[in-house]
PDB file of N, CA and C in Angstrom:
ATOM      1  N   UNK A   1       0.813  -1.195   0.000  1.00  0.00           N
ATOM      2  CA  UNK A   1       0.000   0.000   0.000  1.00  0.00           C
ATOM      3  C   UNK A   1       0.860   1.263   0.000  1.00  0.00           C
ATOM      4  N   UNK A   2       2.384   1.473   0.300  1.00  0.00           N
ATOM      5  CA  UNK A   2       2.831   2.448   0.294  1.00  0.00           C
ATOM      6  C   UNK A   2       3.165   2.635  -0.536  1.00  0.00           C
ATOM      7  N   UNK A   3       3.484   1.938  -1.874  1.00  0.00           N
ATOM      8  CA  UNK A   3       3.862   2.408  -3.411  1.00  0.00           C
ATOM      9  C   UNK A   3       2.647   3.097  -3.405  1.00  0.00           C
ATOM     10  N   UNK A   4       1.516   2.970  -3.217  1.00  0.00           N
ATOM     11  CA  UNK A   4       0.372   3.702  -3.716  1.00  0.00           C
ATOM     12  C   UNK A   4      -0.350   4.796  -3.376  1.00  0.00           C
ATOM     13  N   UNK A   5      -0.013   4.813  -1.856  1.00  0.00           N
ATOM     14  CA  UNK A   5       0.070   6.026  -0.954  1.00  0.00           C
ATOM     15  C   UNK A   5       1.205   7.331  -1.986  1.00  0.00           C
ATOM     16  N   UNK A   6       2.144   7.048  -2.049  1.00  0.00           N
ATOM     17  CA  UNK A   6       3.592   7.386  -2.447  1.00  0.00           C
ATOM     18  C   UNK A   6       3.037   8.401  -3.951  1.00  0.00           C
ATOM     19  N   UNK A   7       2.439   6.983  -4.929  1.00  0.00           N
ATOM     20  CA  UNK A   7       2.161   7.569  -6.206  1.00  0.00           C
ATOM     21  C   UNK A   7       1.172   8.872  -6.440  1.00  0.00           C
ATOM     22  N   UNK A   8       0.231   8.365  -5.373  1.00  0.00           N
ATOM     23  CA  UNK A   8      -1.414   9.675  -4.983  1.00  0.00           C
ATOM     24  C   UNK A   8      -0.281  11.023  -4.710  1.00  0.00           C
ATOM     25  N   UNK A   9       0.817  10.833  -3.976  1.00  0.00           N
ATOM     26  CA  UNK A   9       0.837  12.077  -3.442  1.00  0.00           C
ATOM     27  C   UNK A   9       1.717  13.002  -4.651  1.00  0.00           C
ATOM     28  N   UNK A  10       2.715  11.790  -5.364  1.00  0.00           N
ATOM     29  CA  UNK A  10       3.161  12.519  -6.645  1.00  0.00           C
ATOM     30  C   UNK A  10       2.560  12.956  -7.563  1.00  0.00           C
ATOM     31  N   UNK A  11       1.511  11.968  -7.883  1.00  0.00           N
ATOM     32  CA  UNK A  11       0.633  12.882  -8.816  1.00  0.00           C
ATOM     33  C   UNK A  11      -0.226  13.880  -8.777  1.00  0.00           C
ATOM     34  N   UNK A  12      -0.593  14.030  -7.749  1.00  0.00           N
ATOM     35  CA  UNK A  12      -1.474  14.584  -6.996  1.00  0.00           C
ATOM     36  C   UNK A  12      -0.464  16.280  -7.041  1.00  0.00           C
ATOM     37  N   UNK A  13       0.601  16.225  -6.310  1.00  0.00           N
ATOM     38  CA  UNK A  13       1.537  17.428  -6.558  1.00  0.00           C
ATOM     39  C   UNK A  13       1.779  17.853  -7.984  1.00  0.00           C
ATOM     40  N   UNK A  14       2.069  16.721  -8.558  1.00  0.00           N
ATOM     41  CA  UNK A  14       2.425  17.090 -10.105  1.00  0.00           C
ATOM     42  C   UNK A  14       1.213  17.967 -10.879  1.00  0.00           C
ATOM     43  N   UNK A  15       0.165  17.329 -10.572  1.00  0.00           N
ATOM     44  CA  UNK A  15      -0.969  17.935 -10.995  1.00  0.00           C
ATOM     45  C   UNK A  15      -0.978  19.370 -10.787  1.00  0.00           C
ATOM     46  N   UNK A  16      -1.089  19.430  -9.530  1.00  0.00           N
ATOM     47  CA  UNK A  16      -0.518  21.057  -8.923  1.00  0.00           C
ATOM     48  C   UNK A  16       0.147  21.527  -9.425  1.00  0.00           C
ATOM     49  N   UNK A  17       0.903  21.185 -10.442  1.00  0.00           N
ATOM     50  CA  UNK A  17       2.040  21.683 -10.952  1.00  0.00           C
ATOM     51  C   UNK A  17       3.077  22.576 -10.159  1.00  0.00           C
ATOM     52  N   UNK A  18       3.726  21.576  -9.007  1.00  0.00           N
ATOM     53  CA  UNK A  18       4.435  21.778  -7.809  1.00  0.00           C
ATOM     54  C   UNK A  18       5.603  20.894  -7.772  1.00  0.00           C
ATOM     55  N   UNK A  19       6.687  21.752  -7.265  1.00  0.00           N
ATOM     56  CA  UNK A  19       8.172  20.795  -7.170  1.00  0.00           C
ATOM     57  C   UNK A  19       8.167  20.195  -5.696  1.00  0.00           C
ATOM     58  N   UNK A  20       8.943  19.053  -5.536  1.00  0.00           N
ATOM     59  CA  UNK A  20       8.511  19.152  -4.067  1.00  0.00           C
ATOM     60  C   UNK A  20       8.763  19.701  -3.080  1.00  0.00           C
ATOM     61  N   UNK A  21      10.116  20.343  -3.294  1.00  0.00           N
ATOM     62  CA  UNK A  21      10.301  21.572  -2.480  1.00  0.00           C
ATOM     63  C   UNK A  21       9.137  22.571  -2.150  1.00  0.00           C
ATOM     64  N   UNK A  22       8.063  22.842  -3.293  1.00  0.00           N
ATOM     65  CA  UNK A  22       7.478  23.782  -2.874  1.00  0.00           C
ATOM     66  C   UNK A  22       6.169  22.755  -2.345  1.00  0.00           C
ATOM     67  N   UNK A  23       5.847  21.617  -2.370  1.00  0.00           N
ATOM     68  CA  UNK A  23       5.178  21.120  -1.562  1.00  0.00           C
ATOM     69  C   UNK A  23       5.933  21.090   0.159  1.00  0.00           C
ATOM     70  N   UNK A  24       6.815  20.625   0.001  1.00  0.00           N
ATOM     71  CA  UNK A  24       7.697  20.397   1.277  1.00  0.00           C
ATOM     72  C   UNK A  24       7.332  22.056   2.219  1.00  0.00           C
ATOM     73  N   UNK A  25       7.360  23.118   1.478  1.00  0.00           N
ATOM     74  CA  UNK A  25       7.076  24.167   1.887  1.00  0.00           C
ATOM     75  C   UNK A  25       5.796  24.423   2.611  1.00  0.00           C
ATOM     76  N   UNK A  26       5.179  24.250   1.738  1.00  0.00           N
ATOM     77  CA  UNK A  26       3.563  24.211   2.280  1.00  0.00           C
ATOM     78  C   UNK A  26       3.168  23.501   3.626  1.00  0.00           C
ATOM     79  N   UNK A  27       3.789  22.256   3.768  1.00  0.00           N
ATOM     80  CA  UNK A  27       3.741  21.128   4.758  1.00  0.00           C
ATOM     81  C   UNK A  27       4.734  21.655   5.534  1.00  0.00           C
ATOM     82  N   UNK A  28       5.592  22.200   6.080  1.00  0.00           N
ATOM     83  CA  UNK A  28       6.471  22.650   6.606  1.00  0.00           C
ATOM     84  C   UNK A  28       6.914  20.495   6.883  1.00  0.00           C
ATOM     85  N   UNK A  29       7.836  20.417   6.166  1.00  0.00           N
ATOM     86  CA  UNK A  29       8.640  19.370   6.292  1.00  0.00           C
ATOM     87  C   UNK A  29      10.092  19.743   4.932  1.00  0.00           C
ATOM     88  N   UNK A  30      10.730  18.739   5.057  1.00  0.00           N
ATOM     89  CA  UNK A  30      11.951  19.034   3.971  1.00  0.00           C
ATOM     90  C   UNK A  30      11.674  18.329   3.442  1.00  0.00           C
ATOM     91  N   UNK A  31      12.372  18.985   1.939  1.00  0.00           N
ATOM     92  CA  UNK A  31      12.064  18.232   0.621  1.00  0.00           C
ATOM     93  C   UNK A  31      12.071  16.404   0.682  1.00  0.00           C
ATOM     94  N   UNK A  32      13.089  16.158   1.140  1.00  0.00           N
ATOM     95  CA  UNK A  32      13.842  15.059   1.309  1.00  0.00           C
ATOM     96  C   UNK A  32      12.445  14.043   1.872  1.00  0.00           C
ATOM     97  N   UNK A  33      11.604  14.594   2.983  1.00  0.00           N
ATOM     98  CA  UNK A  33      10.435  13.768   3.552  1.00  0.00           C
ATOM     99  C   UNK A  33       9.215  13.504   2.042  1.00  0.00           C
ATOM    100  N   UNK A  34       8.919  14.600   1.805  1.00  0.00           N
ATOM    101  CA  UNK A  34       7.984  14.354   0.583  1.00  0.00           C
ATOM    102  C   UNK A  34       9.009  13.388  -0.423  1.00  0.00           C
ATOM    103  N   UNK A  35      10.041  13.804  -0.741  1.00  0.00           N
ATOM    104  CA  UNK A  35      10.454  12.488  -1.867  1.00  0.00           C
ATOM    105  C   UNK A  35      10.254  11.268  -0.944  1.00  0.00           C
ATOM    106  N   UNK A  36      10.650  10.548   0.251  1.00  0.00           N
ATOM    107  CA  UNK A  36      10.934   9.911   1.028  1.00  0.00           C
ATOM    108  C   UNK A  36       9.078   9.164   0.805  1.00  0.00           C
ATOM    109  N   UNK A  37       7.950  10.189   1.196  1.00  0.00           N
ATOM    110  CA  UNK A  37       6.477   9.448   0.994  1.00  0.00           C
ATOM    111  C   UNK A  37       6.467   9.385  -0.335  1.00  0.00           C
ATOM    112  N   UNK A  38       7.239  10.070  -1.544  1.00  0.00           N
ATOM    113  CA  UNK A  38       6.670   9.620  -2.612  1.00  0.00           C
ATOM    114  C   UNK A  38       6.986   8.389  -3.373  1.00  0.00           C
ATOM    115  N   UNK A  39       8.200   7.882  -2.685  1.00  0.00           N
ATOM    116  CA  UNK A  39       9.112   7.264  -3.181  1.00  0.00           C
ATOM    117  C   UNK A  39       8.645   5.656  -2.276  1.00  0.00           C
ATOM    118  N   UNK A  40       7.686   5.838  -1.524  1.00  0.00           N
ATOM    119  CA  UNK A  40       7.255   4.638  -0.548  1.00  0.00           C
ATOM    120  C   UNK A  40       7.801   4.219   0.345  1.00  0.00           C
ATOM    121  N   UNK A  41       8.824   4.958   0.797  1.00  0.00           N
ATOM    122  CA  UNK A  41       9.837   4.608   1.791  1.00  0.00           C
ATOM    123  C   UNK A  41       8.967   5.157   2.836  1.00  0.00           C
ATOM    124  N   UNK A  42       8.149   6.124   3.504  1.00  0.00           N
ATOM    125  CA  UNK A  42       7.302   6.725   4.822  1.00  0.00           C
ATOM    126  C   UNK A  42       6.337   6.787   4.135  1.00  0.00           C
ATOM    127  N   UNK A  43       5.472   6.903   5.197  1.00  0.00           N
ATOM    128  CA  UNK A  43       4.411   7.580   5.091  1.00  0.00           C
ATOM    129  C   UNK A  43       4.178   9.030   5.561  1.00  0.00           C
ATOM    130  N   UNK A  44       3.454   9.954   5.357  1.00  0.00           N
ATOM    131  CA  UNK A  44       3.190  11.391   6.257  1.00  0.00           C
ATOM    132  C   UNK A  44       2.454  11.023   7.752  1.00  0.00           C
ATOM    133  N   UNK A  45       2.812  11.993   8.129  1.00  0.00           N
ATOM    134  CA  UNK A  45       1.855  11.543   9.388  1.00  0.00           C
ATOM    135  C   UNK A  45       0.384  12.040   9.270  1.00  0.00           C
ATOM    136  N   UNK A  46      -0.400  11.478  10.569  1.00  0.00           N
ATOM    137  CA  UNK A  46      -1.589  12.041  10.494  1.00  0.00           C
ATOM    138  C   UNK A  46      -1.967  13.405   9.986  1.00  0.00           C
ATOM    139  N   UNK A  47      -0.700  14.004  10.623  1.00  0.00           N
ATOM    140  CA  UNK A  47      -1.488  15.739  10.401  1.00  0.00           C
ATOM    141  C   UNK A  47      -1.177  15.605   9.352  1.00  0.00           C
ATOM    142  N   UNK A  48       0.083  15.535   8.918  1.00  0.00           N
ATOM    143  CA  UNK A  48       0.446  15.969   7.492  1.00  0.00           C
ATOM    144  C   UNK A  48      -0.358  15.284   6.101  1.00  0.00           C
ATOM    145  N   UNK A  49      -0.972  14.190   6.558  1.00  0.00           N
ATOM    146  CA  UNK A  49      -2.186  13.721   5.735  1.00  0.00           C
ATOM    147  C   UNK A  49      -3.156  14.766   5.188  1.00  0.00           C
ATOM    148  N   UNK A  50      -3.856  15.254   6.383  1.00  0.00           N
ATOM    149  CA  UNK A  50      -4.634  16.653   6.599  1.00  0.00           C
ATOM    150  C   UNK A  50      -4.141  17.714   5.224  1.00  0.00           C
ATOM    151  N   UNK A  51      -3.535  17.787   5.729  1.00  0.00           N
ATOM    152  CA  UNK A  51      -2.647  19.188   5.208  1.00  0.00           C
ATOM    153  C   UNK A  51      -2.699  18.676   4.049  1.00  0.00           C
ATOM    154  N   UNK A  52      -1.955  17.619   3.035  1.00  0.00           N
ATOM    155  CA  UNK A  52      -2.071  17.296   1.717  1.00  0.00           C
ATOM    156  C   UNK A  52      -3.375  17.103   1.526  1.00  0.00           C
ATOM    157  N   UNK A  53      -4.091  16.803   1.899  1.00  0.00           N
ATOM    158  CA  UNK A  53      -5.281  16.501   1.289  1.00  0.00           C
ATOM    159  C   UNK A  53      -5.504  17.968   1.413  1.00  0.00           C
ATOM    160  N   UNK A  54      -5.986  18.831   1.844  1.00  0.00           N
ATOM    161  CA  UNK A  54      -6.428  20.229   1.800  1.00  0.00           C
ATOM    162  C   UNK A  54      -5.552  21.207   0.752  1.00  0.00           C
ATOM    163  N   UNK A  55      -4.644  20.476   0.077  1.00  0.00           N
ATOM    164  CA  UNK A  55      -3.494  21.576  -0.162  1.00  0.00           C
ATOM    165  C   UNK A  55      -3.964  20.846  -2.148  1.00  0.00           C
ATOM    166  N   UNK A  56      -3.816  19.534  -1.971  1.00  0.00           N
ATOM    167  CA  UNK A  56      -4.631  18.853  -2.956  1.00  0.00           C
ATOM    168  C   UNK A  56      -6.071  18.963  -3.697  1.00  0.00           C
ATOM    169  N   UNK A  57      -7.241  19.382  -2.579  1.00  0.00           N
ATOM    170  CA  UNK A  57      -8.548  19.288  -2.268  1.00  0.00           C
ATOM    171  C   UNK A  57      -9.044  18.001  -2.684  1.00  0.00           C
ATOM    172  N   UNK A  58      -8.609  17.099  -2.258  1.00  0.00           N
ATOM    173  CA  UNK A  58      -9.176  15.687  -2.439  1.00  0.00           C
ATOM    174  C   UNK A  58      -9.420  15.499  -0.590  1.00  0.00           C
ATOM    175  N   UNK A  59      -9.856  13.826  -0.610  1.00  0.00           N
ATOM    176  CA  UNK A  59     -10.007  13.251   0.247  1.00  0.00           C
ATOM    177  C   UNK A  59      -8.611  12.503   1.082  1.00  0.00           C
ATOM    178  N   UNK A  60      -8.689  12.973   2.511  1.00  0.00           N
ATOM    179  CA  UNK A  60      -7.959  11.533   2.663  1.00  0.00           C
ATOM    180  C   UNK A  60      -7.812  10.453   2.544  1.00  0.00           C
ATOM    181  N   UNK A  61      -8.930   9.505   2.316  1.00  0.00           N
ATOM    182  CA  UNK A  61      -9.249   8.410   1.869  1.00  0.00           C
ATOM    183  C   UNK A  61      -8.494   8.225   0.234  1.00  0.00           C
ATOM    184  N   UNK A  62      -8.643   9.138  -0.194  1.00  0.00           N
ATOM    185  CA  UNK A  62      -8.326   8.656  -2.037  1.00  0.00           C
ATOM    186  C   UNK A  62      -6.697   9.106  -1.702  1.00  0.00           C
ATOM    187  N   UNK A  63      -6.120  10.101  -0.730  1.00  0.00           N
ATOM    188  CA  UNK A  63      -4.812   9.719  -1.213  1.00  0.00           C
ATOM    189  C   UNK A  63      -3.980   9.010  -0.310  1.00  0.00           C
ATOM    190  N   UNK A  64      -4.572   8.185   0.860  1.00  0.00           N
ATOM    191  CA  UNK A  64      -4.271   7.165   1.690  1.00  0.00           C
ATOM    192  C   UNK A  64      -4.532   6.011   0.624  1.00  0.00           C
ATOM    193  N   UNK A  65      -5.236   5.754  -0.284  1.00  0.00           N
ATOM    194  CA  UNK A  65      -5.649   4.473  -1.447  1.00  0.00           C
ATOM    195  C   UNK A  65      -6.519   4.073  -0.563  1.00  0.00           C
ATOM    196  N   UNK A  66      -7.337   4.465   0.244  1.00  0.00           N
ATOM    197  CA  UNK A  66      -8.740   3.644   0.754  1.00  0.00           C
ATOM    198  C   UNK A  66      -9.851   3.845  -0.494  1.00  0.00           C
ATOM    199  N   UNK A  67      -9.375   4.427  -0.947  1.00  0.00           N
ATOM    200  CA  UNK A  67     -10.304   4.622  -2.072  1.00  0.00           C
ATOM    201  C   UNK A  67     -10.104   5.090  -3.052  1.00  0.00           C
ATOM    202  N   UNK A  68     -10.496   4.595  -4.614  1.00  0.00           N
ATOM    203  CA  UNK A  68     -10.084   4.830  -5.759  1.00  0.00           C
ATOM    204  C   UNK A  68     -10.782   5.834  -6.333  1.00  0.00           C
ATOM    205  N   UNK A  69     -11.928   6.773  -5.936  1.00  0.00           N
ATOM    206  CA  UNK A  69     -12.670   7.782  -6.226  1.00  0.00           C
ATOM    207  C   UNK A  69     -11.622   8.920  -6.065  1.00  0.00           C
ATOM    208  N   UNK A  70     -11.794   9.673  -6.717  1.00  0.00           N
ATOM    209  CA  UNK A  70     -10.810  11.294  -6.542  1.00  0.00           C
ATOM    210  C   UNK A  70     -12.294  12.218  -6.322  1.00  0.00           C
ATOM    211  N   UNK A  71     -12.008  12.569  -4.894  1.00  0.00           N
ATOM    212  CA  UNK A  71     -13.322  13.767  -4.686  1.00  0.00           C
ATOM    213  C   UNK A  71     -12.163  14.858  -4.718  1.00  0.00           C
ATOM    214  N   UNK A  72     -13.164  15.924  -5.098  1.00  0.00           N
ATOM    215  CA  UNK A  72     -12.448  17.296  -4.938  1.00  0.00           C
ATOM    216  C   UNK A  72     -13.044  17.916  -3.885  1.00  0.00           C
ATOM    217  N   UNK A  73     -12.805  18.475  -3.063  1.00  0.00           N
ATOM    218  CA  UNK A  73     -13.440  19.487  -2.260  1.00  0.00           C
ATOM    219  C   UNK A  73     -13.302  21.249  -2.840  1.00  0.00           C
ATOM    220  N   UNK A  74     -14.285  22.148  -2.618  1.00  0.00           N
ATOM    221  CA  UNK A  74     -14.094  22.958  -2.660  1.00  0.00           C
ATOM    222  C   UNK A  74     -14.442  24.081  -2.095  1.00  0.00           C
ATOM    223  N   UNK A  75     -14.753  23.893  -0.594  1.00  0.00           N
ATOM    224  CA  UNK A  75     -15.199  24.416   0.504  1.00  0.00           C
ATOM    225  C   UNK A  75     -14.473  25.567   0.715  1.00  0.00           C
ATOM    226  N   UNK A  76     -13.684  25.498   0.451  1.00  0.00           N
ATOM    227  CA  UNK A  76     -12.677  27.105   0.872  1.00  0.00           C
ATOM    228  C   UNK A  76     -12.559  28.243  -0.540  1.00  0.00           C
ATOM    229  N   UNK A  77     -13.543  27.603  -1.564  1.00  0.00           N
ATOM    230  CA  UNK A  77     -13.653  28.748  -2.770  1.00  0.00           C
ATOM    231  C   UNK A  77     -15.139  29.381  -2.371  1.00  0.00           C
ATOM    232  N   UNK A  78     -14.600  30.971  -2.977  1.00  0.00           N
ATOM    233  CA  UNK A  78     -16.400  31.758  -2.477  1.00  0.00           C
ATOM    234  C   UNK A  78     -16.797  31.140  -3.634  1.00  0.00           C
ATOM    235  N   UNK A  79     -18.170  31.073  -3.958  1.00  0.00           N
ATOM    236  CA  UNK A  79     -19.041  30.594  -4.461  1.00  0.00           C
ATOM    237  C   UNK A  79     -18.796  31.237  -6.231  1.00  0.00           C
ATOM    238  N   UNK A  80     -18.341  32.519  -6.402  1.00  0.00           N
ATOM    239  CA  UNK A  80     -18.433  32.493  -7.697  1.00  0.00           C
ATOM    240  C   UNK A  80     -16.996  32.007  -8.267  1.00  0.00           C
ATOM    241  N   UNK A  81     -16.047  31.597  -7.854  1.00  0.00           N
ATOM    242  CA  UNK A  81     -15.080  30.605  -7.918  1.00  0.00           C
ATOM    243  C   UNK A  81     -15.918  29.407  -7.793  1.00  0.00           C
ATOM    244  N   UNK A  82     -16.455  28.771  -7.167  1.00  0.00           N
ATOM    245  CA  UNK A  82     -17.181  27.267  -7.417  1.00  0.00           C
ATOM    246  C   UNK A  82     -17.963  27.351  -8.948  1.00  0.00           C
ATOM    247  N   UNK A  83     -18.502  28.279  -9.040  1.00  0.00           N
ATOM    248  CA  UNK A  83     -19.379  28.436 -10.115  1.00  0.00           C
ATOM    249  C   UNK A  83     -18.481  28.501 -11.611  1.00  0.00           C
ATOM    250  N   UNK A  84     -17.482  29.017 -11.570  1.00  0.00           N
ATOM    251  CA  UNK A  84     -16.536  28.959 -12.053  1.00  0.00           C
ATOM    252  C   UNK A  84     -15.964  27.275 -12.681  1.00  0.00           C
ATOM    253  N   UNK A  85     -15.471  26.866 -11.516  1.00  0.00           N
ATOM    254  CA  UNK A  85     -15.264  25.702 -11.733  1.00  0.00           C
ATOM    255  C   UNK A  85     -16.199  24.607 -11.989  1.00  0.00           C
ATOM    256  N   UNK A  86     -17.269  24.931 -11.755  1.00  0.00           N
ATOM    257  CA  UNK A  86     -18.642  24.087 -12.210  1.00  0.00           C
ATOM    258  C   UNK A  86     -18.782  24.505 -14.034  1.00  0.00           C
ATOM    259  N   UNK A  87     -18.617  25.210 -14.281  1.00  0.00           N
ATOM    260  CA  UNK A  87     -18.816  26.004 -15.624  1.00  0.00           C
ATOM    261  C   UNK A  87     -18.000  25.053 -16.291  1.00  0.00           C
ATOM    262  N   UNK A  88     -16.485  25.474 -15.766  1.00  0.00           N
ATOM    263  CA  UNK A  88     -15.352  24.552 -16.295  1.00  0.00           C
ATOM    264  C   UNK A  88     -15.992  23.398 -16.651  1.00  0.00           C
ATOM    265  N   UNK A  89     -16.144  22.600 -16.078  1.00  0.00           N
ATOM    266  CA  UNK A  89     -16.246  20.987 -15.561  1.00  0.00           C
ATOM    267  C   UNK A  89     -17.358  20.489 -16.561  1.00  0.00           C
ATOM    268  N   UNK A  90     -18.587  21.390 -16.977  1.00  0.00           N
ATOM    269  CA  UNK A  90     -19.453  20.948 -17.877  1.00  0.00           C
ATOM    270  C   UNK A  90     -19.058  21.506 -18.853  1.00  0.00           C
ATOM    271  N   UNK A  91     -18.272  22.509 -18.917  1.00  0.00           N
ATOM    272  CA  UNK A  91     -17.481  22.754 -20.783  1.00  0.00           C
ATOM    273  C   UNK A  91     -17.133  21.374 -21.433  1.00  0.00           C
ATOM    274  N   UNK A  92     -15.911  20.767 -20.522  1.00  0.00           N
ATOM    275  CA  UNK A  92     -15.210  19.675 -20.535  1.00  0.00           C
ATOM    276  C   UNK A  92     -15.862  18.435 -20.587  1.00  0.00           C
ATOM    277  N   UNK A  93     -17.262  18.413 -19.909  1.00  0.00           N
ATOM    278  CA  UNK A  93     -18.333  17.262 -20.154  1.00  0.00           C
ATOM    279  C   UNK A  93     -18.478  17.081 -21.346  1.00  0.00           C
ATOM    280  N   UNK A  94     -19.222  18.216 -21.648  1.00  0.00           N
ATOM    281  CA  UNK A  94     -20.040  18.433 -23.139  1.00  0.00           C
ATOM    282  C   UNK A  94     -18.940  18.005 -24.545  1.00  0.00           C
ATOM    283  N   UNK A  95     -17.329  18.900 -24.162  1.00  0.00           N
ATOM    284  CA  UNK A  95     -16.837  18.327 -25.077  1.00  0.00           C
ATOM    285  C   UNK A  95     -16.413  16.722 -25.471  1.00  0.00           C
ATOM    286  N   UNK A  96     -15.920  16.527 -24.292  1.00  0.00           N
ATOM    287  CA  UNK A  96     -16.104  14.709 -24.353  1.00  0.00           C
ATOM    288  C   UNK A  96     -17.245  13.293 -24.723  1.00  0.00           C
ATOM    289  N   UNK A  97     -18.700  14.120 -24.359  1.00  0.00           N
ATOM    290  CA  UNK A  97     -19.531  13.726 -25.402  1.00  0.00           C
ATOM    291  C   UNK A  97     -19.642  13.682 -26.754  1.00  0.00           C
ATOM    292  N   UNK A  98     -19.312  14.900 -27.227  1.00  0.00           N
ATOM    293  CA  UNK A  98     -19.127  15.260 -28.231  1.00  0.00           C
ATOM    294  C   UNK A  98     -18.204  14.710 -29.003  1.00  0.00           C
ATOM    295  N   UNK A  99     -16.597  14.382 -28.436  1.00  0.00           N
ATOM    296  CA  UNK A  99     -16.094  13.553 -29.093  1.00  0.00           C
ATOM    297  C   UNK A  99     -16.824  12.009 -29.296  1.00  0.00           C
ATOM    298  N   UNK A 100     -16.912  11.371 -28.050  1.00  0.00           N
ATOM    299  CA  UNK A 100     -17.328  10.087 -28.264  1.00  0.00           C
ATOM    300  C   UNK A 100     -18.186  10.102 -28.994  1.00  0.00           C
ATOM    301  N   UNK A 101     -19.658  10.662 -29.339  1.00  0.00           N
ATOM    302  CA  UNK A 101     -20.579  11.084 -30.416  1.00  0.00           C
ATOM    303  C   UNK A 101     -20.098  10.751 -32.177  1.00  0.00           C
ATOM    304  N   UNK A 102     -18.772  11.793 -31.714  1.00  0.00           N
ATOM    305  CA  UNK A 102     -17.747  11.800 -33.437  1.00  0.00           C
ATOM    306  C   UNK A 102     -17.244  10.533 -33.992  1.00  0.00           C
ATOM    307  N   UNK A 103     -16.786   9.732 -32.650  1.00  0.00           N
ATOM    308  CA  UNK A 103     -15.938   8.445 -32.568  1.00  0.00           C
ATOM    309  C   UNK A 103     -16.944   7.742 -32.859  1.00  0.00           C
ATOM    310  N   UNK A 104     -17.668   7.575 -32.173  1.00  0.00           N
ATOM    311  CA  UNK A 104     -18.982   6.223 -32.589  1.00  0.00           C
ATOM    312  C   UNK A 104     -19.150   6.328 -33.964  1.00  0.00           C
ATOM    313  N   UNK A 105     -19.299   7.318 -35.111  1.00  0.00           N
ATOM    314  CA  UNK A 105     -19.426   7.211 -36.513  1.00  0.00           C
ATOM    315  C   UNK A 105     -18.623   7.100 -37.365  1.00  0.00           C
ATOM    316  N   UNK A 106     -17.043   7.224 -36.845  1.00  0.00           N
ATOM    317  CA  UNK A 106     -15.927   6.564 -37.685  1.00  0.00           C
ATOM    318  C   UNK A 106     -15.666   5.381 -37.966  1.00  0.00           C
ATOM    319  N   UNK A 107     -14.956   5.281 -38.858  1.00  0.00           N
ATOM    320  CA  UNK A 107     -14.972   3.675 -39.434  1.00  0.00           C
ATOM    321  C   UNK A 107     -13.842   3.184 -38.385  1.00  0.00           C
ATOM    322  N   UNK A 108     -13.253   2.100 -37.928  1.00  0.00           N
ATOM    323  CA  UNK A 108     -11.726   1.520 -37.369  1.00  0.00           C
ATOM    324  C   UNK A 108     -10.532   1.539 -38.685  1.00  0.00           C
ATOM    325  N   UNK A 109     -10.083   2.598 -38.065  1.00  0.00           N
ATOM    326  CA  UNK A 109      -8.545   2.514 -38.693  1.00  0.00           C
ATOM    327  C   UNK A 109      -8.526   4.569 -39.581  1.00  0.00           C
ATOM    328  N   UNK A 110      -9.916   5.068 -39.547  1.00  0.00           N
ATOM    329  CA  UNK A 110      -9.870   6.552 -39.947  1.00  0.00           C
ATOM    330  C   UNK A 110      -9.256   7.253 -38.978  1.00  0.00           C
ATOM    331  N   UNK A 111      -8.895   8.299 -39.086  1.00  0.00           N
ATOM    332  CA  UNK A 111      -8.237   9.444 -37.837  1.00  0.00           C
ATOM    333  C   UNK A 111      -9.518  10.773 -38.769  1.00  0.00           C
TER     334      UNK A 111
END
């Protein structure tokens, strides 16, 4: 389980588009500890669980691997930032229908 613990938290940063230094920052720990959980060698501790997950906005559960769902939280955006990102999120729906829509009427082997 700690390769997988390890991987949530790299990608999870990467996503952020964050070095780990500047995660290490955030968490007040040294770089060296975040490579150390990403790498599966530790784990974070309790608090510092907390803290990534909030710094992430996921769940603890999804980046402990209790669970394979990715929730986002977004409790700490005012509302027209949520709305925002709700906007986002069904742009990105609609277009992905839309592809699969396109895909279902191609032949196998057209681009």
């Amino acid at each position: 389980m700690t390769k997988t613990v390890g991987k949530r938290i790299r990608e999870s940063r990467e996503l952020c588009g964050m070095t780990q230094a500047q995660l290490a920052s955030m968490v007040h720990v040294t770089r060296a500890s975040v490579q150390s959980w990403e790498s599966g060698l530790t784990y974070p501790s309790i608090d510092n669980c907390v803290v990534l997950a909030k710094i992430f906005h996921v769940s603890t559960d999804y980046l402990l691997a209790r669970t394979s769902s990715k929730v986002l939280y977004l409790d700490e955006y005012a509302e027209n930032e949520r709305a925002l990102i709700y906007d986002m999120l069904a742009f990105f729906d609609r277009r992905h229908e839309q592809a699969k829509r396109e895909n279902r009427f191609k032949r196998p082997g057209t681009k």
